[in-house]
PDB file of N, CA and C in Angstrom:
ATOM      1  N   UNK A   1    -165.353 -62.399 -94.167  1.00  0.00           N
ATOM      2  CA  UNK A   1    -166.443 -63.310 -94.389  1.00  0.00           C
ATOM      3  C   UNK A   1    -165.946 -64.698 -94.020  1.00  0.00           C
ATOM      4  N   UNK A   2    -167.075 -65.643 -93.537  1.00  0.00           N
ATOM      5  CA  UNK A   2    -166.440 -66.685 -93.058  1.00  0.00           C
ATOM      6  C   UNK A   2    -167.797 -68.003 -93.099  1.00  0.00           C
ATOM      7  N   UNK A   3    -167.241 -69.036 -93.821  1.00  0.00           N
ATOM      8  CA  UNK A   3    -168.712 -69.603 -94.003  1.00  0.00           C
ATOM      9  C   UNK A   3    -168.026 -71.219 -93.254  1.00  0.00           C
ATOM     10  N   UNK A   4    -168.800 -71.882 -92.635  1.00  0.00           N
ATOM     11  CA  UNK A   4    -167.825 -73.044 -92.103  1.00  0.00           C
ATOM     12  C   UNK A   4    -169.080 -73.539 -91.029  1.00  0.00           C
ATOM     13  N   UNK A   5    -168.837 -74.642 -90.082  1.00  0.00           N
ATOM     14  CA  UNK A   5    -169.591 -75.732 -89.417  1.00  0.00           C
ATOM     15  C   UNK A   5    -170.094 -74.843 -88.352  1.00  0.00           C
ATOM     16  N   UNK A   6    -170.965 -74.992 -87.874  1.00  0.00           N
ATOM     17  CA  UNK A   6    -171.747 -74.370 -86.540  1.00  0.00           C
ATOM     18  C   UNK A   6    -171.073 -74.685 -85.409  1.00  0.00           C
ATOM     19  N   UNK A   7    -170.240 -74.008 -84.851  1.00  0.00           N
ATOM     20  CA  UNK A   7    -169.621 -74.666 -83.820  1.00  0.00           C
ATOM     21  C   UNK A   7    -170.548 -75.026 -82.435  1.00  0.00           C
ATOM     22  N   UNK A   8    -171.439 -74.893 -82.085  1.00  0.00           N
ATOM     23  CA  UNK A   8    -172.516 -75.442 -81.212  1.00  0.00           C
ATOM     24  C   UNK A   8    -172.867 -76.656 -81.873  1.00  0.00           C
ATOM     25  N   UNK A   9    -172.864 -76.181 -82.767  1.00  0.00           N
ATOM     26  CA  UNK A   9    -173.515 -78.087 -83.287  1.00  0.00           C
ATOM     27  C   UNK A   9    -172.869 -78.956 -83.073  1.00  0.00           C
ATOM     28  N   UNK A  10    -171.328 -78.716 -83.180  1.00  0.00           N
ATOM     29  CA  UNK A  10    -169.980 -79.979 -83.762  1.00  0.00           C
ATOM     30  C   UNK A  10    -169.755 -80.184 -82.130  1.00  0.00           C
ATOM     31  N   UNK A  11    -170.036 -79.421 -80.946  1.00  0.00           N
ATOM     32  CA  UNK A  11    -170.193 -79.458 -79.894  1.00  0.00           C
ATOM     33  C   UNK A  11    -171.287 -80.858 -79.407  1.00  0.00           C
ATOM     34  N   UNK A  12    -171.971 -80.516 -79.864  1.00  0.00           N
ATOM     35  CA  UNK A  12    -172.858 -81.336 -79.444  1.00  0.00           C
ATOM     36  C   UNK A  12    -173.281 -82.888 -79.898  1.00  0.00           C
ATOM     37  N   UNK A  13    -172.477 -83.112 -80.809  1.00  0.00           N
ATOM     38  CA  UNK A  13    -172.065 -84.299 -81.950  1.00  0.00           C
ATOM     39  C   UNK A  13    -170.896 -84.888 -81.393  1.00  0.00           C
ATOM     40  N   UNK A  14    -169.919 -83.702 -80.155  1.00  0.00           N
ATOM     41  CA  UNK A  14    -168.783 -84.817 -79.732  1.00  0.00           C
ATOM     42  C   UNK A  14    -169.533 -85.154 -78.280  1.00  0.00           C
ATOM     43  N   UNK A  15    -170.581 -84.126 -78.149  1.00  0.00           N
ATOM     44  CA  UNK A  15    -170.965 -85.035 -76.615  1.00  0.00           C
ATOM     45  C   UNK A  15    -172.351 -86.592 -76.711  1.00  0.00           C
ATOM     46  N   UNK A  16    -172.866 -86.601 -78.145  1.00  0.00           N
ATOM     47  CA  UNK A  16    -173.046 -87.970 -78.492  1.00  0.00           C
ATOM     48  C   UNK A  16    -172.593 -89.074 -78.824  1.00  0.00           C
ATOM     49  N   UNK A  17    -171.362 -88.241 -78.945  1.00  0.00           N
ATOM     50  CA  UNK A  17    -170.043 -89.839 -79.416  1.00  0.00           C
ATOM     51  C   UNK A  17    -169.756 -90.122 -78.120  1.00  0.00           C
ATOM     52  N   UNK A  18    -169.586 -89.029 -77.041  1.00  0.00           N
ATOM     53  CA  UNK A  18    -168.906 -89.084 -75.788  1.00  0.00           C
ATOM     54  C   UNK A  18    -170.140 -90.355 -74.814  1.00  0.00           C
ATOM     55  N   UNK A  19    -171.378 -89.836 -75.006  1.00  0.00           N
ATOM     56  CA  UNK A  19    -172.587 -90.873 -74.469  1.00  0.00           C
ATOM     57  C   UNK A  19    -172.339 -92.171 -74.671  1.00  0.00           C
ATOM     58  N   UNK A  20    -172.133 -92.104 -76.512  1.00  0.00           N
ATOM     59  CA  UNK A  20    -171.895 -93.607 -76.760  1.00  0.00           C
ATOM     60  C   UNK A  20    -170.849 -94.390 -76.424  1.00  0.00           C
ATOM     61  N   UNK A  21    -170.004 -93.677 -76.526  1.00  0.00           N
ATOM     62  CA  UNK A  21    -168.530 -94.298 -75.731  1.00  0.00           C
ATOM     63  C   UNK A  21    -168.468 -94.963 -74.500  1.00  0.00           C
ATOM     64  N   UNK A  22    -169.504 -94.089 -73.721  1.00  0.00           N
ATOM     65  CA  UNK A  22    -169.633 -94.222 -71.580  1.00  0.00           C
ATOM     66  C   UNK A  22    -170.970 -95.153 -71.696  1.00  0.00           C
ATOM     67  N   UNK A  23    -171.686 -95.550 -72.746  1.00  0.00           N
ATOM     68  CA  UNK A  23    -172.415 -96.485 -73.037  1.00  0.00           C
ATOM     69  C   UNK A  23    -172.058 -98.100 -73.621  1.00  0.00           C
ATOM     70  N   UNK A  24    -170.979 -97.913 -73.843  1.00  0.00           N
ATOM     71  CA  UNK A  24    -170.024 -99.195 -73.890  1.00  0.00           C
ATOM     72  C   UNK A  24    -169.707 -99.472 -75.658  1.00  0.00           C
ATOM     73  N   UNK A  25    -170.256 -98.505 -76.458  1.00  0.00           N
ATOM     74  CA  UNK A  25    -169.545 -98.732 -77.322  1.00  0.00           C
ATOM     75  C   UNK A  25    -168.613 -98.333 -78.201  1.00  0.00           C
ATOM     76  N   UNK A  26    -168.025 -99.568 -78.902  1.00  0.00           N
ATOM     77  CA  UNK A  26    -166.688 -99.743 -79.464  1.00  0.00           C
ATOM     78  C   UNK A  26    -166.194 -98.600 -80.760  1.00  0.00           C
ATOM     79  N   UNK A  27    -165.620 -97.935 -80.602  1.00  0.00           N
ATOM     80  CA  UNK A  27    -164.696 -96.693 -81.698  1.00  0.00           C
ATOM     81  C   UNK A  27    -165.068 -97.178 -82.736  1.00  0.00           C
ATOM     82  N   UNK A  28    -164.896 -98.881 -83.099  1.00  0.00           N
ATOM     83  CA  UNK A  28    -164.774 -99.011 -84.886  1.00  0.00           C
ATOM     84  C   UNK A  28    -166.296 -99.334 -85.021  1.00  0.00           C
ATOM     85  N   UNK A  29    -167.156 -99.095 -84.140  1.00  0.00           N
ATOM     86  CA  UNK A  29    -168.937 -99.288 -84.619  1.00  0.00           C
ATOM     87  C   UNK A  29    -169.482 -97.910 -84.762  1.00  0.00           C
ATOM     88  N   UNK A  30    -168.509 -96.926 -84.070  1.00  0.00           N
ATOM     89  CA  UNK A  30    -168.953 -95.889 -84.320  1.00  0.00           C
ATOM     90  C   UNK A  30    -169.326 -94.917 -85.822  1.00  0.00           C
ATOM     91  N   UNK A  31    -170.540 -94.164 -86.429  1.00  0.00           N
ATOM     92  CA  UNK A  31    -170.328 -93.760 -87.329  1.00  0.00           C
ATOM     93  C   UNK A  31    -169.499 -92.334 -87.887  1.00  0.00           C
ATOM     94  N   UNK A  32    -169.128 -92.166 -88.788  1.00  0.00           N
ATOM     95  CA  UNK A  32    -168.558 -90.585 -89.352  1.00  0.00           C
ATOM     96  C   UNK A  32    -169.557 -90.089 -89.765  1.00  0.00           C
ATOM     97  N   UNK A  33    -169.269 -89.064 -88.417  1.00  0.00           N
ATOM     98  CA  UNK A  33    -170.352 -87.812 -88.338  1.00  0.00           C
ATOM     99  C   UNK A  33    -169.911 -86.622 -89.467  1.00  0.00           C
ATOM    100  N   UNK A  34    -170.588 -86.046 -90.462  1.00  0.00           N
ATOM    101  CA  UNK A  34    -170.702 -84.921 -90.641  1.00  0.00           C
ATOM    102  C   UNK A  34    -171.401 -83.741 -90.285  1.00  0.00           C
ATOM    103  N   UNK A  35    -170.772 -82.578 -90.594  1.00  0.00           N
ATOM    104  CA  UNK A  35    -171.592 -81.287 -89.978  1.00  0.00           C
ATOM    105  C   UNK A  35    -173.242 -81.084 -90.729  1.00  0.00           C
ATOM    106  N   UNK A  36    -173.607 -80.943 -90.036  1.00  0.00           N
ATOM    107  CA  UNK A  36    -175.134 -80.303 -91.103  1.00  0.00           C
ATOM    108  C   UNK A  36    -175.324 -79.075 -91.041  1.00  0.00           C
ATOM    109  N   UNK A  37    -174.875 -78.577 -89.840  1.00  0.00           N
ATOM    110  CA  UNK A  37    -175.216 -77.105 -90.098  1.00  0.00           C
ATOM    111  C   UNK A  37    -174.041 -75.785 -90.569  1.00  0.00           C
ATOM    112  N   UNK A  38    -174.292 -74.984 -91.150  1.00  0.00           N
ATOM    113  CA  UNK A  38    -172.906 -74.281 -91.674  1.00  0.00           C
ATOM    114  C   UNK A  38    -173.534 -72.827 -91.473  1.00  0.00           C
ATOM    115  N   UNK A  39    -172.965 -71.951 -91.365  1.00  0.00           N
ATOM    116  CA  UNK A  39    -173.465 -70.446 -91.351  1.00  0.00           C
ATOM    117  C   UNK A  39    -172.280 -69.511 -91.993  1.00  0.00           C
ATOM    118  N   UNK A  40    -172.813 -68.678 -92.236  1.00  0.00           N
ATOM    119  CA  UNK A  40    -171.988 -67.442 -92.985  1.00  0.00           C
ATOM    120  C   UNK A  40    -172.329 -66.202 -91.958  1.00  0.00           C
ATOM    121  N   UNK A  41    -170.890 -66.107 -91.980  1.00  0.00           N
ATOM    122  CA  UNK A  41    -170.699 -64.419 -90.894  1.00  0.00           C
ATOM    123  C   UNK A  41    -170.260 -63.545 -91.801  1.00  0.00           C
ATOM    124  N   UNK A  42    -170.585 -62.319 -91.522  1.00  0.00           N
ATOM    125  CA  UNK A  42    -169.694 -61.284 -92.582  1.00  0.00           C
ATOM    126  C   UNK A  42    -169.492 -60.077 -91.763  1.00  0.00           C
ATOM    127  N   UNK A  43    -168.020 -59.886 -92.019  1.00  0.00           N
ATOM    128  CA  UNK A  43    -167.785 -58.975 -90.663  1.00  0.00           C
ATOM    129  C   UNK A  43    -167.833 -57.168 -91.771  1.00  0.00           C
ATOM    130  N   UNK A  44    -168.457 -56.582 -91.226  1.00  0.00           N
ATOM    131  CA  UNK A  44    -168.464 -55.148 -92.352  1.00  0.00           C
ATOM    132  C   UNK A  44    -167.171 -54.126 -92.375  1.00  0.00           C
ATOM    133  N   UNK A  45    -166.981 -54.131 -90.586  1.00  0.00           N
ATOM    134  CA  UNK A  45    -166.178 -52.721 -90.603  1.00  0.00           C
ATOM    135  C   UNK A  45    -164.628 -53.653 -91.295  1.00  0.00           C
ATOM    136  N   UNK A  46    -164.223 -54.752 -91.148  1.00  0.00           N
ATOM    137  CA  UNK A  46    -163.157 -55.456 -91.967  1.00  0.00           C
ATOM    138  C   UNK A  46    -163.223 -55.145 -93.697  1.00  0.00           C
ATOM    139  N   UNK A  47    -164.436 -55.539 -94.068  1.00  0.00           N
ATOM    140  CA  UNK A  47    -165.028 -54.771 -95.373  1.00  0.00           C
ATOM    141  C   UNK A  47    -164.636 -54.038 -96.193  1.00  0.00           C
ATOM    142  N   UNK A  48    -165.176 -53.048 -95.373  1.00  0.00           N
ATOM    143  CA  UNK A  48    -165.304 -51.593 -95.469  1.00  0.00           C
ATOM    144  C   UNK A  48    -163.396 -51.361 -95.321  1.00  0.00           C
ATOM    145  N   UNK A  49    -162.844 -51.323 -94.734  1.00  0.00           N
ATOM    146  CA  UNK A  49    -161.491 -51.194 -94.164  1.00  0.00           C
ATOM    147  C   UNK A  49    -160.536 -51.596 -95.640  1.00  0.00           C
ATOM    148  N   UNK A  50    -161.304 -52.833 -96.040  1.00  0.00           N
ATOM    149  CA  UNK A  50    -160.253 -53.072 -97.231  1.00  0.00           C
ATOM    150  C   UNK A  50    -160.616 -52.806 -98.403  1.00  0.00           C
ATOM    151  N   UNK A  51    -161.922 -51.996 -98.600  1.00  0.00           N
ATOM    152  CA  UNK A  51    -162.703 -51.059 -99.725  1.00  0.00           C
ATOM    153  C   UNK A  51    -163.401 -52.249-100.591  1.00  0.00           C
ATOM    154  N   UNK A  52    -163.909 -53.215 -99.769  1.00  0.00           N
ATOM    155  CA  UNK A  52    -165.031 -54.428-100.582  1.00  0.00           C
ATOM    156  C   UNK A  52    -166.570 -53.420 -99.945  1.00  0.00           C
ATOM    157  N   UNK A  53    -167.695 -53.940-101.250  1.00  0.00           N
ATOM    158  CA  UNK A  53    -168.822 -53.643-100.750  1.00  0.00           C
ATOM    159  C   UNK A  53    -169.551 -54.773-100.706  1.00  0.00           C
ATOM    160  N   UNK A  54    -169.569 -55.146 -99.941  1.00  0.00           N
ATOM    161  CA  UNK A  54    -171.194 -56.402 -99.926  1.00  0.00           C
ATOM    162  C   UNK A  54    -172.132 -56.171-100.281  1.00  0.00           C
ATOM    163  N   UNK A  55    -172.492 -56.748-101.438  1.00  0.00           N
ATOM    164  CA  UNK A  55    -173.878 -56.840-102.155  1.00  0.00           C
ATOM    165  C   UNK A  55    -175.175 -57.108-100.807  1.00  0.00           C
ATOM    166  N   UNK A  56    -176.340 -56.654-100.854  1.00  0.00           N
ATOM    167  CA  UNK A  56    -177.290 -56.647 -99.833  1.00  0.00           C
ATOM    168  C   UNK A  56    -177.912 -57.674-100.147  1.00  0.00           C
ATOM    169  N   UNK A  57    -177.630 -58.285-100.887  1.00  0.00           N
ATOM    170  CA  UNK A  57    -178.408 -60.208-101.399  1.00  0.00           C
ATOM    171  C   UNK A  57    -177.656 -61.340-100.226  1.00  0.00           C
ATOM    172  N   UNK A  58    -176.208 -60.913-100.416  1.00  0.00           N
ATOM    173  CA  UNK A  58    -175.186 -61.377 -99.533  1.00  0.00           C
ATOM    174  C   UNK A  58    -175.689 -61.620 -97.961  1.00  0.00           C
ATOM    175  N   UNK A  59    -175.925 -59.906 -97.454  1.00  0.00           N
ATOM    176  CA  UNK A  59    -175.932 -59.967 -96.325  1.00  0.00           C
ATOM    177  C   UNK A  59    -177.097 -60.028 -95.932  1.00  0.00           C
ATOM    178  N   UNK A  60    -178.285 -60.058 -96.482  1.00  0.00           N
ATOM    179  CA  UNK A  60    -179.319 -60.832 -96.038  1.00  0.00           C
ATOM    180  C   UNK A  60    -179.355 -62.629 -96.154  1.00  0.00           C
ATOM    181  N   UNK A  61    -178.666 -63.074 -96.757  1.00  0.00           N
ATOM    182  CA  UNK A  61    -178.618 -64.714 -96.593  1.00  0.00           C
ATOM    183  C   UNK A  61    -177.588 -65.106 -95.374  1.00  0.00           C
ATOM    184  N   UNK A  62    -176.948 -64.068 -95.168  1.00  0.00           N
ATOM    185  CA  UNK A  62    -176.102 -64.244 -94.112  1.00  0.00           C
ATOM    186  C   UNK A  62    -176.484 -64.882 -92.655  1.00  0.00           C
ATOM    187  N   UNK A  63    -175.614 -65.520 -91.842  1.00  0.00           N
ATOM    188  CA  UNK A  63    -176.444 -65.972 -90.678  1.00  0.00           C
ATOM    189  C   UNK A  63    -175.798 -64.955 -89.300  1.00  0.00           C
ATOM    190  N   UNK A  64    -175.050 -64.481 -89.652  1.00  0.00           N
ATOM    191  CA  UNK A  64    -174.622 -62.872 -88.403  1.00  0.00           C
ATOM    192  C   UNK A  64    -173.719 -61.957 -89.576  1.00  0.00           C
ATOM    193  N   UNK A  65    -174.099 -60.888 -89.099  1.00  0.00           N
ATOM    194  CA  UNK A  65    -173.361 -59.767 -89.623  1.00  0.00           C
ATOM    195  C   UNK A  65    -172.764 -58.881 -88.628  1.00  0.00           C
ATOM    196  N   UNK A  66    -171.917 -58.849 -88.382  1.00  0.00           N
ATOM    197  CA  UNK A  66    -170.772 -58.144 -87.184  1.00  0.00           C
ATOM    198  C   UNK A  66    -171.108 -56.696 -87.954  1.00  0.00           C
ATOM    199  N   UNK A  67    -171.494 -55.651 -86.931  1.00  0.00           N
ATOM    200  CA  UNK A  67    -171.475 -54.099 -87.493  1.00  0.00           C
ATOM    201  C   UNK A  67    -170.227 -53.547 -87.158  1.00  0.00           C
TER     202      UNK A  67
END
C-alpha cells in the first residue's frame, strides 16, 4: 500500500515554477508549493503474499488497485 503526492501533478507544478523562472522571475518571490493531490495504491498479490486481507472499504476508497 502506498499513499503519497500524485506524481503528474508535482510534474506539472515544476513546469510552472520552470515558466516563471523563463518569465524573469526571481527564486526568493517565488511561492512554496504544496502537493494537493495524493492517491492511495494498494498492490493485492503483495497482500495476499504476506497473508494481510484488505478490508473492501479500503479498496474501494482507493485510487488504483494493482491485481
Amino acid at each position: 500500500m502506498s499513499y503519497g503526492t500524485n506524481v503528474r501533478d508535482a510534474y506539472r507544478q515544476i513546469g510552472i515554477y520552470a515558466a516563471r523562472l523563463l518569465k524573469g522571475a526571481k527564486v526568493e518571490d517565488l511561492p512554496v508549493m504544496q502537493s494537493t493531490k495524493f492517491e492511495l495504491v494498494i498492490n493485492l498479490p503483495t497482500a495476499r503474499a504476506l497473508g494481510l486481507e484488505v478490508p473492501p472499504t479500503l479498496l474501494a476508497r482507493a485510487d488504483e488497485v494493482i491485481e
